[in-house]
Protein backbone atom coordinates (compact mmCIF):
# COMPACT_ATOMS: atom_id res chain seq x y z
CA UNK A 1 53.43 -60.76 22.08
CA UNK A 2 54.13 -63.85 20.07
CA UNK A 3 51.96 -64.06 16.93
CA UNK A 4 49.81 -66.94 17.96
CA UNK A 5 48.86 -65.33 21.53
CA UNK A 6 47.73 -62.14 19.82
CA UNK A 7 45.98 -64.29 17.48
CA UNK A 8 44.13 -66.93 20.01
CA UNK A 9 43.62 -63.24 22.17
CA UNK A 10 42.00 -61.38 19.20
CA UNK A 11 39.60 -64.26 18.28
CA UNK A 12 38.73 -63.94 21.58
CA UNK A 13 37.65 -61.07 21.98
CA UNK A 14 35.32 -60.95 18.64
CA UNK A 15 33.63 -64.18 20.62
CA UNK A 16 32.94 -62.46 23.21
CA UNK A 17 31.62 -59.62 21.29
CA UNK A 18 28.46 -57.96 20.62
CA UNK A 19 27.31 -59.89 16.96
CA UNK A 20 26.13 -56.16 15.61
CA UNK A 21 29.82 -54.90 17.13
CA UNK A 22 31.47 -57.74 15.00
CA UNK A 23 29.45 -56.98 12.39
CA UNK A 24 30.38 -53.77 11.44
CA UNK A 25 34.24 -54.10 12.20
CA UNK A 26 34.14 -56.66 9.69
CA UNK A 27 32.24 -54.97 6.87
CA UNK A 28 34.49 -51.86 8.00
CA UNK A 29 37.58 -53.95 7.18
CA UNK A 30 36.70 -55.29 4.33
CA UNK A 31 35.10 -51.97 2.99
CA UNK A 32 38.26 -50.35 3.60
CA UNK A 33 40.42 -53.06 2.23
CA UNK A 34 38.39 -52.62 -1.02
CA UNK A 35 38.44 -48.73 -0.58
CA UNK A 36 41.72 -49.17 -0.89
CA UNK A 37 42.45 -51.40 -3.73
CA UNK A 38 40.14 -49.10 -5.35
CA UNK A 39 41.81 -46.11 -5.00
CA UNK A 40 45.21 -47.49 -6.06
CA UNK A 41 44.11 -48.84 -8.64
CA UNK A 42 42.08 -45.39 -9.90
CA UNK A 43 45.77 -43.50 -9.26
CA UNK A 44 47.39 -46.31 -10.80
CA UNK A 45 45.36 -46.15 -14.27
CA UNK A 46 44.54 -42.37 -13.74
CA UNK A 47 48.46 -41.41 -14.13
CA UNK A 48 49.07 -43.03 -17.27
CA UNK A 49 46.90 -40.16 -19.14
CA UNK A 50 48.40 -37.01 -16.87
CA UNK A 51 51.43 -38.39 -15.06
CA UNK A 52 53.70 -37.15 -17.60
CA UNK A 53 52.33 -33.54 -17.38
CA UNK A 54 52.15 -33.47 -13.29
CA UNK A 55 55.36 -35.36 -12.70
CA UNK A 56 54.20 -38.92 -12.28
CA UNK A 57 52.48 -37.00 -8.40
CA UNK A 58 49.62 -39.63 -9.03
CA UNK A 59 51.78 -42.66 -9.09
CA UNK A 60 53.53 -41.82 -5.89
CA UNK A 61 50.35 -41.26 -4.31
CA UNK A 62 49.22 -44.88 -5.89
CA UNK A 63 52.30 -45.98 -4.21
CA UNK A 64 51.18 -44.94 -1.06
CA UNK A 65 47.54 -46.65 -1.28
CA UNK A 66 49.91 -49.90 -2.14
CA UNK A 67 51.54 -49.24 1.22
CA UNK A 68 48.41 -49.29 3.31
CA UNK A 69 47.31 -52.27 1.36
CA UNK A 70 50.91 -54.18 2.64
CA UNK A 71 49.95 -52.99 6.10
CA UNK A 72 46.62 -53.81 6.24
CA UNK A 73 47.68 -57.35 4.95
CA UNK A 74 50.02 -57.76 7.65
CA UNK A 75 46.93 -57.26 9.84
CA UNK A 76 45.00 -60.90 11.40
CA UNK A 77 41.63 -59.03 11.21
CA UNK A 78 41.34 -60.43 7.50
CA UNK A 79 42.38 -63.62 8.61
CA UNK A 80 39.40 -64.14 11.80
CA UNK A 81 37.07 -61.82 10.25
């Protein structure tokens, strides 16, 4: 589906919505956006006092919060909500 049909589709569908339903999709986006960016950023800073005695294991996992972050950016909820 061609980005700007599953855009126009998915605005759609939050019009039609419930306003409670929309809601709480959006402050459970943006809570887990910030979850996220949170919890790399905590790895991130954590692993400069330890990484050198676990193996740098809290950077990778850091790396991995960055991941989801670059997914959920690729995401249009941030964009209509």
């Amino acid at each position: 589906m061609p980005a700007n049909d599953h855009e126009t589709k998915l605005r759609d569908a939050f019009q039609k919505m419930d306003p409670h339903q929309y809601q709480e999709i959006r402050d459970a986006y943006y809570k887990a956006v910030e979850g996220l960016q949170s919890l790399a950023q905590s790895l991130e800073f954590a692993d400069i006092g330890v990484g050198e005695t676990n193996d740098h294991v809290l950077i990778e996992e850091h790396l991995t919060a960055v991941e989801a972050i670059h997914v959920m950016n690729q995401s249009l909820l941030g964009k209509i909500l």
